[in-house]
Each structure stands twice: as C-alpha cells, then as structure tokens.
C-alpha atoms as a PDB file:
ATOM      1  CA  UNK A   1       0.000   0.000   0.000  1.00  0.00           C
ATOM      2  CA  UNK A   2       1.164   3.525  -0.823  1.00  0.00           C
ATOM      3  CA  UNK A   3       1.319   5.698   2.557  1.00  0.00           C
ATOM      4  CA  UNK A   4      -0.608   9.053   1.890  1.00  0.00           C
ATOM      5  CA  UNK A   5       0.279  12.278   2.139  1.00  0.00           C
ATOM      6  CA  UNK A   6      -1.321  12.673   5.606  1.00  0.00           C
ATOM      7  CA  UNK A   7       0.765   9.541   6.534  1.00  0.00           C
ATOM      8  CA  UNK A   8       4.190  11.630   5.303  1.00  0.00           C
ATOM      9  CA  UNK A   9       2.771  14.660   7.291  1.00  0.00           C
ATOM     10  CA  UNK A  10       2.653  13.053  10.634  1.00  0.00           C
ATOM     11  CA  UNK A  11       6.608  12.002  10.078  1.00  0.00           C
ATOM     12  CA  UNK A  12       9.314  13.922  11.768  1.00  0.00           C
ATOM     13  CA  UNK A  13      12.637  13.078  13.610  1.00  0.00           C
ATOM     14  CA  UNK A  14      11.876  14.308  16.740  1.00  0.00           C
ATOM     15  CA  UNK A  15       9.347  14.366  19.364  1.00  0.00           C
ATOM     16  CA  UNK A  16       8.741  16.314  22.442  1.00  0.00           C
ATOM     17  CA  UNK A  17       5.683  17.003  25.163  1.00  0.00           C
ATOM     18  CA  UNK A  18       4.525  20.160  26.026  1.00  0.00           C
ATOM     19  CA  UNK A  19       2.575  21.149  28.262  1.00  0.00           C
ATOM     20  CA  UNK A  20       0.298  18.377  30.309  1.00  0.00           C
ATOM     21  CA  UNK A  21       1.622  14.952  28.754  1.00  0.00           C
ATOM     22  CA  UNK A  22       1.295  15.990  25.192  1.00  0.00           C
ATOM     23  CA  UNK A  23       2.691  13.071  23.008  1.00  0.00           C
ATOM     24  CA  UNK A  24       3.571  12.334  19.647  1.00  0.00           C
ATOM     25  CA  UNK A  25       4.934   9.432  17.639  1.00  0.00           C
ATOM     26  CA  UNK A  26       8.171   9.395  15.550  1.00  0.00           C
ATOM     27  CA  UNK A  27       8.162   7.321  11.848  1.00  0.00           C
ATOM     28  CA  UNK A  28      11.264   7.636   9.867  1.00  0.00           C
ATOM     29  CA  UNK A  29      10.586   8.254   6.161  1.00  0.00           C
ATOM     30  CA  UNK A  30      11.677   8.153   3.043  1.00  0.00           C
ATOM     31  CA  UNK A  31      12.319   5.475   0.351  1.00  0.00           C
ATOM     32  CA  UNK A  32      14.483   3.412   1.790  1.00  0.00           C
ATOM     33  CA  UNK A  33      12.458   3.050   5.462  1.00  0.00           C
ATOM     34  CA  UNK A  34       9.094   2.778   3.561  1.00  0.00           C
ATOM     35  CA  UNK A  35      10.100   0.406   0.396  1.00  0.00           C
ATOM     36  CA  UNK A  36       9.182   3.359  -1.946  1.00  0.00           C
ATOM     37  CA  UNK A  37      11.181   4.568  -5.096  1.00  0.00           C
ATOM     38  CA  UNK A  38      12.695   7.834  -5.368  1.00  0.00           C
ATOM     39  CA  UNK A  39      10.625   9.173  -7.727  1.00  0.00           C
ATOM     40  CA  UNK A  40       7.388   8.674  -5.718  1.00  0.00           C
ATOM     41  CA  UNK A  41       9.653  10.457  -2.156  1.00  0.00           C
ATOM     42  CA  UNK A  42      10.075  13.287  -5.256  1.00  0.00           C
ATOM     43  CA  UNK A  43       7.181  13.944  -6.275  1.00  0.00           C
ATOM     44  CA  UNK A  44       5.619  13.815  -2.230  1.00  0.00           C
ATOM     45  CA  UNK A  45       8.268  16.103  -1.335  1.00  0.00           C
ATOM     46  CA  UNK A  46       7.405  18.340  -4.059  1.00  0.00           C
ATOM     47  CA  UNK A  47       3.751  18.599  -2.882  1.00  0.00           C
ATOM     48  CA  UNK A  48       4.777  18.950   1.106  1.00  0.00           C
ATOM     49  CA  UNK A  49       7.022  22.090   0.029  1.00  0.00           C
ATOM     50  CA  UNK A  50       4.357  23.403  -1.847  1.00  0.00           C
ATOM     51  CA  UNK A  51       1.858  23.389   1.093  1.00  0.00           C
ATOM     52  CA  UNK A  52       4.754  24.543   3.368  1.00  0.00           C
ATOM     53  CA  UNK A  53       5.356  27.507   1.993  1.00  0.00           C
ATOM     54  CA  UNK A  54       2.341  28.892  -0.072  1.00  0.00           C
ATOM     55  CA  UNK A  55       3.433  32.453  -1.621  1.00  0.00           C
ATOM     56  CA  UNK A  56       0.568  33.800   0.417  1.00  0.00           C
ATOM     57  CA  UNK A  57      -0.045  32.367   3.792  1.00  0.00           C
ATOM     58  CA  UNK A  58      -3.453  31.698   5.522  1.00  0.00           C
ATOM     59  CA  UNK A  59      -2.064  34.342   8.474  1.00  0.00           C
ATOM     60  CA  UNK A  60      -2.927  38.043   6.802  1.00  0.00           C
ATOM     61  CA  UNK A  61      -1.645  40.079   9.610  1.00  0.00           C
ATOM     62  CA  UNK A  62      -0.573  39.764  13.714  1.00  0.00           C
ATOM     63  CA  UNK A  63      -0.352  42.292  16.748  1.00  0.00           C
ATOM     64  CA  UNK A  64       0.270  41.713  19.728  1.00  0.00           C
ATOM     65  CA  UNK A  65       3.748  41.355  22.503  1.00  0.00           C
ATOM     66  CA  UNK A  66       6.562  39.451  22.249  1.00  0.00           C
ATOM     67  CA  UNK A  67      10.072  39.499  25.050  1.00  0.00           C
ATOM     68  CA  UNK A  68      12.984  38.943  22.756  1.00  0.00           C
ATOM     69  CA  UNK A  69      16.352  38.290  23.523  1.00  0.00           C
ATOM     70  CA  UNK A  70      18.922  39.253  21.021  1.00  0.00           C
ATOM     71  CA  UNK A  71      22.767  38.615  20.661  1.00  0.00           C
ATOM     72  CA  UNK A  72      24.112  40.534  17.258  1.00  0.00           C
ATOM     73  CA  UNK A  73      25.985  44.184  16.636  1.00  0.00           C
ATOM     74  CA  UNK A  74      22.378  45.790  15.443  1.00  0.00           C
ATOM     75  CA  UNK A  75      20.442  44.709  19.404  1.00  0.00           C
ATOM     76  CA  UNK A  76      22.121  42.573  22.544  1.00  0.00           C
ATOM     77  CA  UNK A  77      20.083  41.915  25.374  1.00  0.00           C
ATOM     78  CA  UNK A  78      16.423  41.090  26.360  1.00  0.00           C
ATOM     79  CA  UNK A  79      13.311  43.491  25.835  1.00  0.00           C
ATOM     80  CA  UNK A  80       9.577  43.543  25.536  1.00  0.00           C
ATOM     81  CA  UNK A  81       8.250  45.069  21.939  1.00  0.00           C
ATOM     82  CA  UNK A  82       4.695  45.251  20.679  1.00  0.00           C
ATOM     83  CA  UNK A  83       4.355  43.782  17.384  1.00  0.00           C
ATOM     84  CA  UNK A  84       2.371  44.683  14.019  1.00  0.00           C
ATOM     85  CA  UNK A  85       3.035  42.759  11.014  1.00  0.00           C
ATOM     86  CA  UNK A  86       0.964  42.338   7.823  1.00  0.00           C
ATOM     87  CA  UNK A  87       1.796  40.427   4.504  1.00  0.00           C
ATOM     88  CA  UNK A  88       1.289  43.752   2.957  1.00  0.00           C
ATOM     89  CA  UNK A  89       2.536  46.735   4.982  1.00  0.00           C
ATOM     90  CA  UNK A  90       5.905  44.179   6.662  1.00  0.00           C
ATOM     91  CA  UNK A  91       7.047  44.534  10.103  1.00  0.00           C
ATOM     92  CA  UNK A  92       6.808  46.865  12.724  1.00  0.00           C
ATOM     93  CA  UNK A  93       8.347  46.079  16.335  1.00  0.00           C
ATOM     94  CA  UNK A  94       7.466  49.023  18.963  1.00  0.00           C
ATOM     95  CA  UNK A  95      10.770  48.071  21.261  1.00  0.00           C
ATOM     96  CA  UNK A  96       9.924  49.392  24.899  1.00  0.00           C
ATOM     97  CA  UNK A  97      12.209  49.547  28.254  1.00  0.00           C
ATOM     98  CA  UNK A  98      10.493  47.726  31.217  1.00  0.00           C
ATOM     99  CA  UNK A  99       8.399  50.262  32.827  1.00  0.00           C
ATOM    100  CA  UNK A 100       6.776  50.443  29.207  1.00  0.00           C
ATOM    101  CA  UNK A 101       8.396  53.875  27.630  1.00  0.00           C
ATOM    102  CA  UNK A 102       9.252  53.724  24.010  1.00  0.00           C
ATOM    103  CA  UNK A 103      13.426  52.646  23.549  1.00  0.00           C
ATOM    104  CA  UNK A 104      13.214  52.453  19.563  1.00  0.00           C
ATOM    105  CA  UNK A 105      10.369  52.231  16.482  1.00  0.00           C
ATOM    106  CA  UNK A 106      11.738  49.224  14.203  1.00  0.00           C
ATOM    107  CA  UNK A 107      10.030  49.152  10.995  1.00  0.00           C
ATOM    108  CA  UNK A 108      10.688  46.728   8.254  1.00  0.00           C
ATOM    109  CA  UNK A 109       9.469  45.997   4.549  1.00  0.00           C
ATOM    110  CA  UNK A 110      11.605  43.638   2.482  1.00  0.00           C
ATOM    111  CA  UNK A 111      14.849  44.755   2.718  1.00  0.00           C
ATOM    112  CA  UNK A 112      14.209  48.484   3.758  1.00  0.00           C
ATOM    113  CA  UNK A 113      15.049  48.868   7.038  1.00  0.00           C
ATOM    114  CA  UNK A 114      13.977  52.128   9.531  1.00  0.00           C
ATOM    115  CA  UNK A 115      14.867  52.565  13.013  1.00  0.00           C
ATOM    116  CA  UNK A 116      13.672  55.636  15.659  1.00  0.00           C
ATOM    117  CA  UNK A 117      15.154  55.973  18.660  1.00  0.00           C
ATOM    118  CA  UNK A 118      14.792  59.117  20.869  1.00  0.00           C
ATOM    119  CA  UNK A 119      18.795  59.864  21.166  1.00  0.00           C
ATOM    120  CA  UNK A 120      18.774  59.430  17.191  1.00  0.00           C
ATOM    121  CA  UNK A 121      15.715  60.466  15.698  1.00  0.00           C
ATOM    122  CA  UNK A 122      14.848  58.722  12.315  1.00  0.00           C
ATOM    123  CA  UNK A 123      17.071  56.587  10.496  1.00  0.00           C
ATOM    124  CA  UNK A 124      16.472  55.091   7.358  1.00  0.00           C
ATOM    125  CA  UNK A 125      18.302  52.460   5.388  1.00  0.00           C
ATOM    126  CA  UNK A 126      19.038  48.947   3.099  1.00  0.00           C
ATOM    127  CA  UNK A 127      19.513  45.603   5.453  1.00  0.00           C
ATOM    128  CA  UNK A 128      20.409  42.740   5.483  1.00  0.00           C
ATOM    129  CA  UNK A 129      19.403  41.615   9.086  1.00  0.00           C
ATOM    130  CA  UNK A 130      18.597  43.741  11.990  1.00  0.00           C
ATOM    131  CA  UNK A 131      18.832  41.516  16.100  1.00  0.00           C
ATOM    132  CA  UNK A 132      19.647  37.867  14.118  1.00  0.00           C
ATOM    133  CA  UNK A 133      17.072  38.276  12.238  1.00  0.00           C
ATOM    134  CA  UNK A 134      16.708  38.017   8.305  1.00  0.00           C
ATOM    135  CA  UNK A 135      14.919  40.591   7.017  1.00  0.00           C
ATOM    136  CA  UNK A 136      14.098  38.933   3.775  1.00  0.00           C
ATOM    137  CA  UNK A 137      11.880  36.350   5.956  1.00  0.00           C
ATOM    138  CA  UNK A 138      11.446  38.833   9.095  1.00  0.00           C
ATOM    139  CA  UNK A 139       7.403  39.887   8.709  1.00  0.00           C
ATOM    140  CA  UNK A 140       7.050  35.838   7.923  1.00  0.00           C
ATOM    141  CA  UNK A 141       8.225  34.827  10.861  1.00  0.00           C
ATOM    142  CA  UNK A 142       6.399  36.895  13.076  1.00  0.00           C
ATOM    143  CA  UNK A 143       3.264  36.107  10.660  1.00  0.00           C
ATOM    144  CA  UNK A 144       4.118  32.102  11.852  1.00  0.00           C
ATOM    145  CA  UNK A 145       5.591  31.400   8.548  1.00  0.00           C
ATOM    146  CA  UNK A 146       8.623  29.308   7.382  1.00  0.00           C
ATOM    147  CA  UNK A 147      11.960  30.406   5.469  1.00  0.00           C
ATOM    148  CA  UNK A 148      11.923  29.107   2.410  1.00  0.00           C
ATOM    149  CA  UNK A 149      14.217  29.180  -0.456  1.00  0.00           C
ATOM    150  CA  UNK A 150      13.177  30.950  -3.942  1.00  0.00           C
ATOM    151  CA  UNK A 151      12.145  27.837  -6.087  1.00  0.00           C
ATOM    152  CA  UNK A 152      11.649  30.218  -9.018  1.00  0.00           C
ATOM    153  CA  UNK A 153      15.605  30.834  -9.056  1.00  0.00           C
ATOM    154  CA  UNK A 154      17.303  27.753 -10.241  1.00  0.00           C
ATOM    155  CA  UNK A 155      16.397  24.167 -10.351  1.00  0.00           C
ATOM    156  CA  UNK A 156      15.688  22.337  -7.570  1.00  0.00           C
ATOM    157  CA  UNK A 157      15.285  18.731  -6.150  1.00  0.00           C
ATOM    158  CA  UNK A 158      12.912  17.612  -3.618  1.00  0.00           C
ATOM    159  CA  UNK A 159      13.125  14.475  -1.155  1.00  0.00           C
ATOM    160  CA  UNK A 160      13.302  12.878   2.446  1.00  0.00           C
ATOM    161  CA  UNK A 161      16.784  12.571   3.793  1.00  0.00           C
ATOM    162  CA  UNK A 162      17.784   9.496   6.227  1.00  0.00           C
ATOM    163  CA  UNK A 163      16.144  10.868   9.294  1.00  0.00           C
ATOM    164  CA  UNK A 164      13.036  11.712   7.655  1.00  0.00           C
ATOM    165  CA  UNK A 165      13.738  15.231   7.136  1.00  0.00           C
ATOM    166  CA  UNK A 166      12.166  17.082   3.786  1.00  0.00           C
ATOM    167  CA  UNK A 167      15.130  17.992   1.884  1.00  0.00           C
ATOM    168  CA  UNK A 168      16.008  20.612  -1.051  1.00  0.00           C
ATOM    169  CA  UNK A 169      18.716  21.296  -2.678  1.00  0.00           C
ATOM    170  CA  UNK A 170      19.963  23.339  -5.411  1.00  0.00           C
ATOM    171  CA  UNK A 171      20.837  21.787  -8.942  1.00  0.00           C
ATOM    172  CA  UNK A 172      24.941  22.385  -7.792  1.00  0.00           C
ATOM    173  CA  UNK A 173      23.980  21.373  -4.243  1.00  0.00           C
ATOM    174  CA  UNK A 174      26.066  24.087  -2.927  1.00  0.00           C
ATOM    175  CA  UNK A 175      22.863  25.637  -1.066  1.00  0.00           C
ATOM    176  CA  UNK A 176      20.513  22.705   0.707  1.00  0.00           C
ATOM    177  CA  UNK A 177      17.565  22.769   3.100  1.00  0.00           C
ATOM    178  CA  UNK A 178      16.139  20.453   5.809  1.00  0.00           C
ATOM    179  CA  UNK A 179      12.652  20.779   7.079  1.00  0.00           C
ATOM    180  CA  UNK A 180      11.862  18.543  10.500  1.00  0.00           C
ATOM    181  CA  UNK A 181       8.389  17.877  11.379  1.00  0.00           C
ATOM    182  CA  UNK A 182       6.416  16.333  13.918  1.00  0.00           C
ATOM    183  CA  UNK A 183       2.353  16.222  14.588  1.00  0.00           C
ATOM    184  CA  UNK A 184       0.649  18.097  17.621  1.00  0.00           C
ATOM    185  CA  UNK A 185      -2.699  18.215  17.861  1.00  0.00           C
ATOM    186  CA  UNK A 186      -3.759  16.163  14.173  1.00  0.00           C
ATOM    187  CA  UNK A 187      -1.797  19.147  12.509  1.00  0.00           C
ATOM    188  CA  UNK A 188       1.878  19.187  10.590  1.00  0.00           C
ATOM    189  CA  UNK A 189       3.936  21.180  13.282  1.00  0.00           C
ATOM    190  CA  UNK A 190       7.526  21.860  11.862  1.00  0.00           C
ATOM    191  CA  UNK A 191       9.744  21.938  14.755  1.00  0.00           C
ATOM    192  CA  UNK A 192      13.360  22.904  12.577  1.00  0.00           C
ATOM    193  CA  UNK A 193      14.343  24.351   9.395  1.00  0.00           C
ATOM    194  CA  UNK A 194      17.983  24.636   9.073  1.00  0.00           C
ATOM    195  CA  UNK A 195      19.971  25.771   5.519  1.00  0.00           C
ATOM    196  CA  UNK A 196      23.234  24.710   4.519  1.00  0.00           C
ATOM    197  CA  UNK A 197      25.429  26.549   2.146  1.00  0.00           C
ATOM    198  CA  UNK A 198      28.889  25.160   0.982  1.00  0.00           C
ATOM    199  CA  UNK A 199      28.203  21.941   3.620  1.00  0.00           C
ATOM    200  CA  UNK A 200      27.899  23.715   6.713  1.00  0.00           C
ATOM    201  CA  UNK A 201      25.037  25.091   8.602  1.00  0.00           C
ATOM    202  CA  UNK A 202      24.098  29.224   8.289  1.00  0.00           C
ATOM    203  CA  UNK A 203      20.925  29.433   9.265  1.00  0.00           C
ATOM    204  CA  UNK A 204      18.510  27.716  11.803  1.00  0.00           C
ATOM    205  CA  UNK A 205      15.092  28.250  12.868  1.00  0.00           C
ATOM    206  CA  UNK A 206      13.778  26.484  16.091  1.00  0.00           C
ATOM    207  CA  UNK A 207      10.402  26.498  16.720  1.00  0.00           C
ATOM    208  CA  UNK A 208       8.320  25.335  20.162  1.00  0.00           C
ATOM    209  CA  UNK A 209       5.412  25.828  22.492  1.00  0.00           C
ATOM    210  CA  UNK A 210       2.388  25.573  19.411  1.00  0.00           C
ATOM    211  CA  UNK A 211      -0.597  26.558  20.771  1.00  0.00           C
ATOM    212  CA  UNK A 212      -3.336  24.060  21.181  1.00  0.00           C
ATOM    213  CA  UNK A 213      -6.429  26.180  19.308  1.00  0.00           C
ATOM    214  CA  UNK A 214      -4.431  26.889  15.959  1.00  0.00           C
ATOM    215  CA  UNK A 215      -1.111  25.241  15.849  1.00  0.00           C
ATOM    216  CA  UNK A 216       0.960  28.583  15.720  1.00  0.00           C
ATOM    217  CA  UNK A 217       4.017  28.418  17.347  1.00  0.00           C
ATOM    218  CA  UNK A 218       4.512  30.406  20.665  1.00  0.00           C
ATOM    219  CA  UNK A 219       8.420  30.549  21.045  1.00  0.00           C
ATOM    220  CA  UNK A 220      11.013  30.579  18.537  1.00  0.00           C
ATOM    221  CA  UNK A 221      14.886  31.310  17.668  1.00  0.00           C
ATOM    222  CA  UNK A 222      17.275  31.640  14.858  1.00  0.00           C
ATOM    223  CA  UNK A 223      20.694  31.100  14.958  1.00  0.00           C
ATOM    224  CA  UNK A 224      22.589  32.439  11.591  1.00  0.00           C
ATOM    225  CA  UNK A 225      26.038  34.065  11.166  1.00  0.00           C
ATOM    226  CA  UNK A 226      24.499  37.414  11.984  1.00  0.00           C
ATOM    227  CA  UNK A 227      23.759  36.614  15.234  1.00  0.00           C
ATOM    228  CA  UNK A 228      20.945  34.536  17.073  1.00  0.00           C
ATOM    229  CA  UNK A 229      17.058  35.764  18.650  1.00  0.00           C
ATOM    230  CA  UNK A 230      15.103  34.495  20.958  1.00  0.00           C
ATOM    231  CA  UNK A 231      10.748  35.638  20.178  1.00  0.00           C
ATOM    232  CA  UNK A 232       8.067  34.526  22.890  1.00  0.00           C
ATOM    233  CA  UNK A 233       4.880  35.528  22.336  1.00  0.00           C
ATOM    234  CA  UNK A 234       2.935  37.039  25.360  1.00  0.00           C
ATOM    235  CA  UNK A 235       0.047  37.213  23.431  1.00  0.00           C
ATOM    236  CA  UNK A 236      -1.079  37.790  19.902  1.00  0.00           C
ATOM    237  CA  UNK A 237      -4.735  38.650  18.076  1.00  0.00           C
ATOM    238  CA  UNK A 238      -3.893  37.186  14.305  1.00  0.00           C
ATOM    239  CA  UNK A 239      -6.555  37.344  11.406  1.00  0.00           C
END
C-alpha cells in the first residue's frame, strides 16, 4: 500500500511534550524506510514544500507582545516590543524599556530597514538583518511562517533525507535545506528548518510551544552568522 500524504505529514525526527503529557509518535521516512522509489519520495516532497510555503499564507496580519532576547551588533540583550506585522505593509516592532516607555520604532518591509530611537531620531536604510534576524523572511516569521528558499531561481530537487527530514537542494547542491516535522494536535507542526550553504550550517530556525487552538508556534529562535534571537509571544490577536 502507498502511505498518503497525511501519513508523510505526521513524520518527523523528533518528538517532544509540552505542556500536560502531550505526546507524539516518531516514523522515519523516506524510500528506503518505507520500500518506496525515489521518484514517488520526489514527487511527495514536491507537494509537502508546496503546502509549506504557499506564496501567500493563511495568516494576513498579527499584533500583539513578544520578550525577545537578542545577541548581534544591530540589538544585545532582552526586551519587551509590541508587534504589528501584515503580509502587505511588513514589520513593525514598537521596542519598549520595562516600565513600558518607548526605547526604539523598528520598521521593516523587504529589505528596507527604519529605526527611531529618541537619542537618534529617524534613520532610514538597506539591510540585510537587523537583532539575528533576516529581514528577507522577518514579517514571515512573526506572521508564523517558514523560510523558504526561492524555487523560481534555479532548479531544484525535492526528497526525504535518512532521518526523515524534507530535503532541497539546489541543482549544484552548494545551497541545501532540511525541514523537521512532527504532529501536535492532528496538525503538521515543523519543529526545525535549518539551511546549509557550501556543507555547513548558516541558518537555523527552532520552533516550540504551538498553541493548542491553531497550531501557531509560541516561542522561537534563529541562529545564523548574523547573530541569534530568541521571540516569545505574550500574546497575539492574528486574522
């Protein structure tokens, strides 16, 4: 019998409880665990990655309050900010000291990058990353989306790796990706995506906590050669 795509779904390599004795179960796939041919893994993969990362996500736009914890030459230390993000207007982080006074206006779209601070004023300028965080992918991830690489740029081949994970790579395989899932809660929770460039890791996204009504996921960091963040959401209205 050919497994399903739900069966592939509820794969991952690792498994964790949160909470009150939340469990999950642990399947290695891929063709050489479940007697299936390459081609098949390929063309499964290919679908997953497609449902992954849609080019417009179900999650339109997110406020709410985060603490962060930062560790890179832009921000270093741990802060509350209130958060706005939309898919359409990008990223705007309201960075406050602790007795709630405004320390510094973040706003990001794409790669433009303006920061207010009251001993500054206004600045305004290109970016790559601002606290460890990509800015190409930075109103995603506070929207609960995934980094993903741009498909439309080269060729690319799609498949399970050894421990199960969803794996892409480029048509030189100089750039690669690994996605590691799990299931909470009858839903596809990925718990890791992690790129490789040149065979070693420069980017990783951890994500934990989801929450039990929509699957989103409450805590998360990145770890890249910019620097690393820590995000926990203290609460959030999405829509």
């Amino acid at each position: 019998m050919v497994p399903s795509l739900a069966w592939r779904l509820a794969a991952g390599v690792c498994c964790f409880v949160v909470g009150l004795s939340s469990g999950c179960s642990t399947v290695k796939t891929g063709g050489s665990a479940s007697g299936r041919g390459a081609l098949e893994d390929a063309r499964e993969a290919s679908q997953l990655i497609s449902n992954l990362c849609p080019v417009q996500g179900s999650v339109q736009s997110v406020q709410g309050r985060v603490w962060m914890k930062a560790k890179s030459k832009e921000a270093s230390g741990q802060f509350p900010a209130i958060v706005q993000a939309s898919a359409q207007n990008g990223l705007r982080l309201e960075v406050t000291q602790l007795m709630g006074a405004r320390a510094a206006l973040i706003e990001i779209r794409g790669q433009d990058f303006k920061v207010e601070t009251p001993q500054q004023g206004s600045v305004s300028k290109k970016a790559k990353s601002w606290g460890g965080i990509p800015l190409e992918w930075a109103s995603s991830l506070f929207l609960n989306g995934l980094p993903c690489p741009d498909v439309s740029a080269g060729s690319w081949k799609w498949g399970f790796d050894a421990q199960g994970r969803l794996k892409g790579s480029d048509s030189q395989e100089s750039e690669v990706w690994l996605y590691s899932m799990t299931q909470r809660q009858s839903r596809t929770f990925v718990e890791k995506v992690t790129r490789e460039r040149g065979g070693k890791v420069d980017f990783e996204l951890t994500r934990e906590d989801p929450d039990p009504e929509d699957g989103w996921a409450r805590r998360w960091e990145i770890k890249s050669g910019v620097g690393e963040v820590k995000v926990r959401w203290r609460d959030r209205k999405a829509s």
